[in-house]
PDB file of N, CA and C in Angstrom:
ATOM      1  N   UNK A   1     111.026 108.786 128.849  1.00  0.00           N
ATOM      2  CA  UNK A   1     111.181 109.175 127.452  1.00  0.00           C
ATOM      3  C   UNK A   1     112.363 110.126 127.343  1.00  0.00           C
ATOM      4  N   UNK A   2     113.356 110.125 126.270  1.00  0.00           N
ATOM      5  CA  UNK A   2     114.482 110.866 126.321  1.00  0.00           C
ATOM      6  C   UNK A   2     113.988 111.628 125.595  1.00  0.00           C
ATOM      7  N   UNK A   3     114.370 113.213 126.102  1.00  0.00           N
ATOM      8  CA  UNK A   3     113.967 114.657 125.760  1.00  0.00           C
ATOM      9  C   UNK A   3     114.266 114.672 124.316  1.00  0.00           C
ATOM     10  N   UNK A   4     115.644 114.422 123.633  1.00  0.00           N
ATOM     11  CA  UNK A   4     115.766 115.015 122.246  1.00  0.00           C
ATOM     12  C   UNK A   4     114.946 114.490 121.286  1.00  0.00           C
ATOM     13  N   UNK A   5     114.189 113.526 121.505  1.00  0.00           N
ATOM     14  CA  UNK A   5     113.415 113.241 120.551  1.00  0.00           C
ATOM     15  C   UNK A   5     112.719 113.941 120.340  1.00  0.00           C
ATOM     16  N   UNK A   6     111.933 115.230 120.915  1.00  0.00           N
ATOM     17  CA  UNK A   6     111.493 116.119 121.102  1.00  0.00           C
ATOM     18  C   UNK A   6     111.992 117.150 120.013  1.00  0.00           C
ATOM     19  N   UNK A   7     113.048 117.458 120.263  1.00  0.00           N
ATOM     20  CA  UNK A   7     113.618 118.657 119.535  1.00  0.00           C
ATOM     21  C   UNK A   7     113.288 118.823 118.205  1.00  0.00           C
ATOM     22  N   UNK A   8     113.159 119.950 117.862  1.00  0.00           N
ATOM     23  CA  UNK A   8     112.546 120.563 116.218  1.00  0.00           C
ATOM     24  C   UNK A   8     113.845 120.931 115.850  1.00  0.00           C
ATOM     25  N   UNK A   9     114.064 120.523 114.689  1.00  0.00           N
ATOM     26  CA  UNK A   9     115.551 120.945 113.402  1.00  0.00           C
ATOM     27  C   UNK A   9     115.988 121.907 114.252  1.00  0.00           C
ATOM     28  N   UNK A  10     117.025 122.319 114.798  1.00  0.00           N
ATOM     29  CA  UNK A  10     118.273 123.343 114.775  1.00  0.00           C
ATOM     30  C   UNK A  10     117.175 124.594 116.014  1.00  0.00           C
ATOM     31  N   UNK A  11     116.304 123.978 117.347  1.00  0.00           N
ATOM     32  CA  UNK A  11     115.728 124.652 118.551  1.00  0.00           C
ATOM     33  C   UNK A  11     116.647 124.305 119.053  1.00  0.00           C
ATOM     34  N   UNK A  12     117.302 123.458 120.260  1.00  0.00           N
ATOM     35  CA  UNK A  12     118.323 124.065 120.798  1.00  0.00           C
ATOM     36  C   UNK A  12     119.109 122.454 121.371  1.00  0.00           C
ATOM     37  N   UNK A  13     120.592 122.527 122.525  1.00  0.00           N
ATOM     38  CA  UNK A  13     120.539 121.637 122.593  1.00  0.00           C
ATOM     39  C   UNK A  13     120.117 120.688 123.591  1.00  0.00           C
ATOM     40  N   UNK A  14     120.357 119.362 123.609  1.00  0.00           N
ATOM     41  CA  UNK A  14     119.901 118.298 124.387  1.00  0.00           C
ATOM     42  C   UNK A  14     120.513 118.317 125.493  1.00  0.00           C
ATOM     43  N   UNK A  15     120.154 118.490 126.901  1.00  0.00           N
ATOM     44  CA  UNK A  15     120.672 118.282 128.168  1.00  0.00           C
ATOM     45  C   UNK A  15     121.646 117.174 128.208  1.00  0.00           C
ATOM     46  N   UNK A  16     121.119 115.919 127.917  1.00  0.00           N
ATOM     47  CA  UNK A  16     121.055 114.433 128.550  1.00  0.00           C
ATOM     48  C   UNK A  16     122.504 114.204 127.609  1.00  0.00           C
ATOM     49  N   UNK A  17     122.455 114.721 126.264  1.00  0.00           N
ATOM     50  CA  UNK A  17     123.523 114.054 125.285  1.00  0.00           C
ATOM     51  C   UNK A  17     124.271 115.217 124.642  1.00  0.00           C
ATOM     52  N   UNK A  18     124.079 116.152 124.313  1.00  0.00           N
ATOM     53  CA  UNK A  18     124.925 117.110 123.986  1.00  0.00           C
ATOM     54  C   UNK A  18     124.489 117.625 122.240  1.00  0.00           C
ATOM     55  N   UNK A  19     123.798 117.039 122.188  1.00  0.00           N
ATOM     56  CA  UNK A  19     123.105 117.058 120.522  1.00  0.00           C
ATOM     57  C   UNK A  19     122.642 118.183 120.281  1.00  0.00           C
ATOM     58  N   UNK A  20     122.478 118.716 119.197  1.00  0.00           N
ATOM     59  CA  UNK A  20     122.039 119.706 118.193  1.00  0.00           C
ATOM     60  C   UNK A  20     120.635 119.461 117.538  1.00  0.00           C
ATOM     61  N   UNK A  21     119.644 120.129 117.389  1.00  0.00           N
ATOM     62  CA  UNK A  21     118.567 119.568 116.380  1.00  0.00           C
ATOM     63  C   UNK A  21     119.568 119.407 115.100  1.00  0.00           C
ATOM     64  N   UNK A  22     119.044 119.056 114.403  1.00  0.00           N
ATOM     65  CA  UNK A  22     119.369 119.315 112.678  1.00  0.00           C
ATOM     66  C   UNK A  22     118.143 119.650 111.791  1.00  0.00           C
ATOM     67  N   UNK A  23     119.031 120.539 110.564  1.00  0.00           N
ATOM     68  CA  UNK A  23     117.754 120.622 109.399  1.00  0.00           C
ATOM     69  C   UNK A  23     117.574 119.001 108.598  1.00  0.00           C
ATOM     70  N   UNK A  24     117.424 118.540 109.020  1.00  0.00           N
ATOM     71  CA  UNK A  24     116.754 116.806 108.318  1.00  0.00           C
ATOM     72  C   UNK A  24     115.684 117.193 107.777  1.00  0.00           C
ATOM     73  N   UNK A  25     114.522 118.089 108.709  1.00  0.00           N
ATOM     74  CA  UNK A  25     113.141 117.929 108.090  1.00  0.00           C
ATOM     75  C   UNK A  25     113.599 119.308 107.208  1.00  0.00           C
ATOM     76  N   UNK A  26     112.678 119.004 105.937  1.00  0.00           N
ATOM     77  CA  UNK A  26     112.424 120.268 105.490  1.00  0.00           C
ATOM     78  C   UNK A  26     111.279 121.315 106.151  1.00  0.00           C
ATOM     79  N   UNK A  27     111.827 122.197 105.959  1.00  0.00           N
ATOM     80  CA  UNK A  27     110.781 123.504 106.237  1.00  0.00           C
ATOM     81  C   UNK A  27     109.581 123.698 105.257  1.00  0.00           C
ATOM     82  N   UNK A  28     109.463 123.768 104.167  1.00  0.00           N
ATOM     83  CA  UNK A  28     108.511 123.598 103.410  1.00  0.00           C
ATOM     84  C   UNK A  28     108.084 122.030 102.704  1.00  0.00           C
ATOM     85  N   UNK A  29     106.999 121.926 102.575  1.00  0.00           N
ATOM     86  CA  UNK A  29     106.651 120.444 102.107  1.00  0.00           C
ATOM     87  C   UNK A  29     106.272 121.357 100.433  1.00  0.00           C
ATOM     88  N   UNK A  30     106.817 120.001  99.535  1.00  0.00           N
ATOM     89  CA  UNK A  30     106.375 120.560  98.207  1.00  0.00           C
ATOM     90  C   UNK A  30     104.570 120.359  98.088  1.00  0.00           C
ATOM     91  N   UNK A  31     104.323 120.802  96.883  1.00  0.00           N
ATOM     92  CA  UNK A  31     102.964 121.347  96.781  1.00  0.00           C
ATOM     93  C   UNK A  31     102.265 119.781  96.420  1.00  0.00           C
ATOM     94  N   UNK A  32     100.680 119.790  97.455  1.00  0.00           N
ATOM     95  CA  UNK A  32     100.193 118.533  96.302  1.00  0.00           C
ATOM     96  C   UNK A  32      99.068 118.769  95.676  1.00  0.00           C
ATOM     97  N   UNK A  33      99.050 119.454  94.839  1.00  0.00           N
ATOM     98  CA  UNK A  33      98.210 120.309  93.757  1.00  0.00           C
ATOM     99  C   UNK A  33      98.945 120.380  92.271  1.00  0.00           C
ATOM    100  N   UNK A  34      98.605 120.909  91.251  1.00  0.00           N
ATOM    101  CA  UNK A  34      99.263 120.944  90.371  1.00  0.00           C
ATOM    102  C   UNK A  34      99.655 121.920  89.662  1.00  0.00           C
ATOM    103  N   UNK A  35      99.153 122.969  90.757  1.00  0.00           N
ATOM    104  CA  UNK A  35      98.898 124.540  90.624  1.00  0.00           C
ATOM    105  C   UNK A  35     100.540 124.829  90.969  1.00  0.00           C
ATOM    106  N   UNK A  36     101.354 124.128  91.724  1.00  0.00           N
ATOM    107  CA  UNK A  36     102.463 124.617  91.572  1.00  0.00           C
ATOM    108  C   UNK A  36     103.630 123.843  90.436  1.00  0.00           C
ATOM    109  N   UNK A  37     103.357 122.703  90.277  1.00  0.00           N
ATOM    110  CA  UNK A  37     104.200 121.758  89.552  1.00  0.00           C
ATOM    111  C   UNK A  37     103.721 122.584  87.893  1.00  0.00           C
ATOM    112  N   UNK A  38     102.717 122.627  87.660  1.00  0.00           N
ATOM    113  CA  UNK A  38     102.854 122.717  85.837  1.00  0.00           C
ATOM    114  C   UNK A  38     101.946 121.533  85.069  1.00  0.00           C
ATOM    115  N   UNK A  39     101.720 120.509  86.221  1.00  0.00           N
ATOM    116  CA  UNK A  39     101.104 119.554  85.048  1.00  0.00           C
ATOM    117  C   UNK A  39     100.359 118.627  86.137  1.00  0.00           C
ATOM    118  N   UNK A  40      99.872 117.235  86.172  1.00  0.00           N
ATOM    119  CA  UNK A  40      99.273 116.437  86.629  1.00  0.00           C
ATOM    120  C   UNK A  40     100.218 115.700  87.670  1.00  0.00           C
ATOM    121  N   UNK A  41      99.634 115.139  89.097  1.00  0.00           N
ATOM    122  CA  UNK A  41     100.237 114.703  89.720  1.00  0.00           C
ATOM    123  C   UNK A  41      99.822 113.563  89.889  1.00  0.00           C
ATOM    124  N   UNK A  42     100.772 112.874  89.851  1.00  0.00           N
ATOM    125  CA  UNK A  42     100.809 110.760  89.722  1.00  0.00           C
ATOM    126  C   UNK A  42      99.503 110.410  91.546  1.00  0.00           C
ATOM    127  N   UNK A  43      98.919 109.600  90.983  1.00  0.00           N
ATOM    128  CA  UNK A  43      98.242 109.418  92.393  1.00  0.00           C
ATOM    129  C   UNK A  43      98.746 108.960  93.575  1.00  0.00           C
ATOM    130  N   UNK A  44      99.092 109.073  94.660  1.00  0.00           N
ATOM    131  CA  UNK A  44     100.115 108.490  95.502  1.00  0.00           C
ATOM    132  C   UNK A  44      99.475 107.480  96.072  1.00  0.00           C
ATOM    133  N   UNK A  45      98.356 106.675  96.150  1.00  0.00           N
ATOM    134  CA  UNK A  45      97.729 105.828  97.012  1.00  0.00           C
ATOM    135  C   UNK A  45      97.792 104.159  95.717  1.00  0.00           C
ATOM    136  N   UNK A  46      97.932 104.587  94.581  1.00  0.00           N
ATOM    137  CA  UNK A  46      98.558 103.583  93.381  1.00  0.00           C
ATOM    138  C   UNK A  46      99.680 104.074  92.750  1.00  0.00           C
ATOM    139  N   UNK A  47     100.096 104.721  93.009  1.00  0.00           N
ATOM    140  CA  UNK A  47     101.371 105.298  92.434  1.00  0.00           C
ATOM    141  C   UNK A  47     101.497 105.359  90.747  1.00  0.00           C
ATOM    142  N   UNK A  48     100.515 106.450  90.481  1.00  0.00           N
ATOM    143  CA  UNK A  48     100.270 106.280  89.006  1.00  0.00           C
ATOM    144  C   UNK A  48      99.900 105.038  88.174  1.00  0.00           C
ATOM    145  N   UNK A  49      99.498 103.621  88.943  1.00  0.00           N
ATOM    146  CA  UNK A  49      99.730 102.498  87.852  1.00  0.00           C
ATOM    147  C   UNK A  49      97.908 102.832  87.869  1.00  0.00           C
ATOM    148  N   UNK A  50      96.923 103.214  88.266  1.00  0.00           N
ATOM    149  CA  UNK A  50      95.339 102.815  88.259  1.00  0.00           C
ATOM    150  C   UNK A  50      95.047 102.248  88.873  1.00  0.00           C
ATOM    151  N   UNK A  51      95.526 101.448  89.342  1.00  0.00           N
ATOM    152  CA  UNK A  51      95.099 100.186  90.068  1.00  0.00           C
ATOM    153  C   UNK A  51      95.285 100.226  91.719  1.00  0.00           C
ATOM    154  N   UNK A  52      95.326  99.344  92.426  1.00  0.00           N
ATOM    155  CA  UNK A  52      95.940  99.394  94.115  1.00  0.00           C
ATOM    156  C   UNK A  52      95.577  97.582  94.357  1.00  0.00           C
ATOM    157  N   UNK A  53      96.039  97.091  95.368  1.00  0.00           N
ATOM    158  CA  UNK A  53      95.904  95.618  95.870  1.00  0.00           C
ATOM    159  C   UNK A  53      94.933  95.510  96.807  1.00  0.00           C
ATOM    160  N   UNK A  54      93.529  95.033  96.718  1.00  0.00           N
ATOM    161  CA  UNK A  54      92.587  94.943  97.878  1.00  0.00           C
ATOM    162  C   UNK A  54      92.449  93.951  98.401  1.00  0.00           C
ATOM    163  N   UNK A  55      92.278  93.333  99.906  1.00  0.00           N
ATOM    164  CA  UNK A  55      92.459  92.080 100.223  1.00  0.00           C
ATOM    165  C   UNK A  55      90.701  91.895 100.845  1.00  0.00           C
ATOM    166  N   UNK A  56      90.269  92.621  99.963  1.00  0.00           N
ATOM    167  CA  UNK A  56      88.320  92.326 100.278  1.00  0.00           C
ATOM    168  C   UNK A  56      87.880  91.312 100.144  1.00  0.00           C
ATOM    169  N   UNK A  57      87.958  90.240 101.040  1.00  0.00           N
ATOM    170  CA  UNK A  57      86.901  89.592 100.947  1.00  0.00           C
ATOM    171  C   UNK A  57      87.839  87.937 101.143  1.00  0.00           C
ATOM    172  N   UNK A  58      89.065  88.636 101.654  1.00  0.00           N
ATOM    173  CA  UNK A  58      89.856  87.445 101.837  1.00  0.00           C
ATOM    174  C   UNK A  58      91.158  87.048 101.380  1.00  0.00           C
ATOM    175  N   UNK A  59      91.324  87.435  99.770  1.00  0.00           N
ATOM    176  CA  UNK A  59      92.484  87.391  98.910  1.00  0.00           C
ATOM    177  C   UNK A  59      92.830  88.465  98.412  1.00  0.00           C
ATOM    178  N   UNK A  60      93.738  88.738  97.891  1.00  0.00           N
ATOM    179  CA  UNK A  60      94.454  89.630  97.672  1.00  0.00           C
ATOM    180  C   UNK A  60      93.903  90.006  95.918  1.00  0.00           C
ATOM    181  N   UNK A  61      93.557  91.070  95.422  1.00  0.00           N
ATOM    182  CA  UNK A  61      93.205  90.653  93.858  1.00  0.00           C
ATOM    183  C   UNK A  61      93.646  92.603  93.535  1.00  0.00           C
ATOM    184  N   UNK A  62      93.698  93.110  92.369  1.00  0.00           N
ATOM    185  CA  UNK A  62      94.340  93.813  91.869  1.00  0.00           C
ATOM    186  C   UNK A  62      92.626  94.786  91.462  1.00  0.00           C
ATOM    187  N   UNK A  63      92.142  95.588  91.574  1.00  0.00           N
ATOM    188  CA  UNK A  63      91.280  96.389  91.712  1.00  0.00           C
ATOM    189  C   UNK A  63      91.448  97.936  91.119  1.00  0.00           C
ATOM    190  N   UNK A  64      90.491  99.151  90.252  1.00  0.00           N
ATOM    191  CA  UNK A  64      90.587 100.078  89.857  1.00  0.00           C
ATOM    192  C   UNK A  64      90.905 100.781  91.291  1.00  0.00           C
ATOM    193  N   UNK A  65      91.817 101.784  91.094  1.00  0.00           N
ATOM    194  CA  UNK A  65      92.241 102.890  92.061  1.00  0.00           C
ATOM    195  C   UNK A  65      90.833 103.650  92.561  1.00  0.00           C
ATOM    196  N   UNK A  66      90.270 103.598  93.820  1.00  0.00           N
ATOM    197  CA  UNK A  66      89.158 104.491  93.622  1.00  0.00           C
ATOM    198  C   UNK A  66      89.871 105.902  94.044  1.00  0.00           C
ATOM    199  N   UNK A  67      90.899 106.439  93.767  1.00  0.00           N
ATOM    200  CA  UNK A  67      91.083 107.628  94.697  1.00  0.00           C
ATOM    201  C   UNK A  67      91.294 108.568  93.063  1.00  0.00           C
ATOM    202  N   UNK A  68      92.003 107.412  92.129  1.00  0.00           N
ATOM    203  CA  UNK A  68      91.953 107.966  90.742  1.00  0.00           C
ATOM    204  C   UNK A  68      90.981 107.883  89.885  1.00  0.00           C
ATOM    205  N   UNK A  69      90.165 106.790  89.720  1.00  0.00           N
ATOM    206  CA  UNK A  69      89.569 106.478  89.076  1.00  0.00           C
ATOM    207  C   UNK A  69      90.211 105.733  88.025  1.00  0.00           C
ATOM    208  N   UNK A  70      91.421 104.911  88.177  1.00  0.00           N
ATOM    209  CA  UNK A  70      92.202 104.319  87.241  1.00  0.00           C
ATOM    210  C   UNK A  70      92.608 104.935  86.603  1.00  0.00           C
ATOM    211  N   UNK A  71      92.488 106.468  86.526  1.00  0.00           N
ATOM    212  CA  UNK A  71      93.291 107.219  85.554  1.00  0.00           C
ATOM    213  C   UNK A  71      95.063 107.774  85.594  1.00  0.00           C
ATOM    214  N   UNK A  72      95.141 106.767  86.894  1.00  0.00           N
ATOM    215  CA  UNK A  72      96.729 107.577  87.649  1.00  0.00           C
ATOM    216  C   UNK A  72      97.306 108.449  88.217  1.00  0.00           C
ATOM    217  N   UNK A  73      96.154 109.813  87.770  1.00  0.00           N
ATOM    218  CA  UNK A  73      96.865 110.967  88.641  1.00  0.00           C
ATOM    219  C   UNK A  73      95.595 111.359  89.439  1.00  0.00           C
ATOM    220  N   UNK A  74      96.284 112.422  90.419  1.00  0.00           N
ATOM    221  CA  UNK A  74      95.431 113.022  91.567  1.00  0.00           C
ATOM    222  C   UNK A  74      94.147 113.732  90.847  1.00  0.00           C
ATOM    223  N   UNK A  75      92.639 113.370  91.433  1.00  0.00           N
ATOM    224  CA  UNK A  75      91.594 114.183  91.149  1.00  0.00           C
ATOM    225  C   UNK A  75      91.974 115.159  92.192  1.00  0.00           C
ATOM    226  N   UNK A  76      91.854 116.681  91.958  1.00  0.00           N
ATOM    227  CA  UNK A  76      91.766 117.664  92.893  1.00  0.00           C
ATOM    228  C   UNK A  76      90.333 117.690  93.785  1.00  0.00           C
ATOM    229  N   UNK A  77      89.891 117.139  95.300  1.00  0.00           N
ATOM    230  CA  UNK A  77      88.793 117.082  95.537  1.00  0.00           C
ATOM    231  C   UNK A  77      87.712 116.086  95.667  1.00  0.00           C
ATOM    232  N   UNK A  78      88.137 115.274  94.701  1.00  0.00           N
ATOM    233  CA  UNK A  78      87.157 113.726  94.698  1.00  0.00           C
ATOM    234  C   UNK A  78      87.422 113.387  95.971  1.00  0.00           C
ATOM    235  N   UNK A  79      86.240 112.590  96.187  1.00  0.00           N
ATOM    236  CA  UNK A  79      85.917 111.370  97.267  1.00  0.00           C
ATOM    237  C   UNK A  79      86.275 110.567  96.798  1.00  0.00           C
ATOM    238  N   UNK A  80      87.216 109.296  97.485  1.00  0.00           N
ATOM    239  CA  UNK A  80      87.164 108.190  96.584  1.00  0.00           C
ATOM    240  C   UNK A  80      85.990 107.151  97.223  1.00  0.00           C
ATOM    241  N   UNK A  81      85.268 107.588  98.674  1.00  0.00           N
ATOM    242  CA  UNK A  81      84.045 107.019  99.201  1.00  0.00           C
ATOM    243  C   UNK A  81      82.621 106.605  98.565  1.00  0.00           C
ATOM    244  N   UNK A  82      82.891 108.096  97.404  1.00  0.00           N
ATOM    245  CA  UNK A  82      81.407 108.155  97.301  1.00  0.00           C
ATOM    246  C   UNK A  82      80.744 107.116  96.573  1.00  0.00           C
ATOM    247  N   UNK A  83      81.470 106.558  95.818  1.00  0.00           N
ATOM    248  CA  UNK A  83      80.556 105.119  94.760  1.00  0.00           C
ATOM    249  C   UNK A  83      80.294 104.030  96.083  1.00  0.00           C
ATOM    250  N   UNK A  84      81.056 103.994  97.132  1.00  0.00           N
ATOM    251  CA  UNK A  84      80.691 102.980  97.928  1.00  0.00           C
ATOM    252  C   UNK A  84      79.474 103.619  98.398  1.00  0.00           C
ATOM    253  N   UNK A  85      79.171 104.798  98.911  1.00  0.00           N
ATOM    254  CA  UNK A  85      78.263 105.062  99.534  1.00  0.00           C
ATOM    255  C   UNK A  85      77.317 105.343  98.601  1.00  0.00           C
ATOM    256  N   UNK A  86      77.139 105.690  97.003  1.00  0.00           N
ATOM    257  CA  UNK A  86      76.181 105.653  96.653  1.00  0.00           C
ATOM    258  C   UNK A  86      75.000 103.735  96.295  1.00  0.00           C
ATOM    259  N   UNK A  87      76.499 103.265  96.270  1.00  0.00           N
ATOM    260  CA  UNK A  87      76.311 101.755  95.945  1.00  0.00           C
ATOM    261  C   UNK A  87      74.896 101.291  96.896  1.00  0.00           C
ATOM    262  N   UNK A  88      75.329 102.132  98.524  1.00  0.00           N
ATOM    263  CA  UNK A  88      74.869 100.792  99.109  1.00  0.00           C
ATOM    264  C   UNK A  88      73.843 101.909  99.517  1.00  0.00           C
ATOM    265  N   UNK A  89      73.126 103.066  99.561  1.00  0.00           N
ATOM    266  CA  UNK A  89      72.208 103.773  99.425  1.00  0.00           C
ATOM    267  C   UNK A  89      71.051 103.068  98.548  1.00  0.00           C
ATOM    268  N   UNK A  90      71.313 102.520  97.467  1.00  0.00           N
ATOM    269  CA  UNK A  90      70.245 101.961  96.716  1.00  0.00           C
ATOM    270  C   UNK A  90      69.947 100.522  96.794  1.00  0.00           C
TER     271      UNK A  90
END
């Protein structure tokens, strides 16, 4: 395995090649809450549309987001498990 793959942004340099880390990665990741943005955040697992593509049961068919609840943006906290698991509890 070649060492620089290793290296973190701008720690030090590479023996083997002469390389530099770089800042590529950011140092801070932005917030995924909405406590820092100001307003509602788009759901990232449907990308705000409600929906997502499930291939349950064989084919491909177009299905409510369970992570949103079809509503598009992030619930702070929801399960998106729990209707399956209450489903099959009863």
């Amino acid at each position: 395995m070649h060492t620089c793959a290793l290296l973190v942004a701008g720690s030090r340099t590479c023996r083997e090649t002469g390389a530099r880390g770089t800042a590529s990665v950011p140092r801070q990741m932005p917030a995924d809450d909405d406590s820092q943005t100001g307003g509602p955040v788009a759901c990232a697992p449907c990308r705000g549309t409600g929906s997502v593509i499930s291939n349950l049961g064989g084919e491909p068919s177009h299905v409510r987001c369970p992570w949103c609840e079809g509503g598009g943006t992030q619930i702070p906290g929801h399960d998106a498990q729990a209707r399956e698991r209450a489903g099959a509890a009863e």
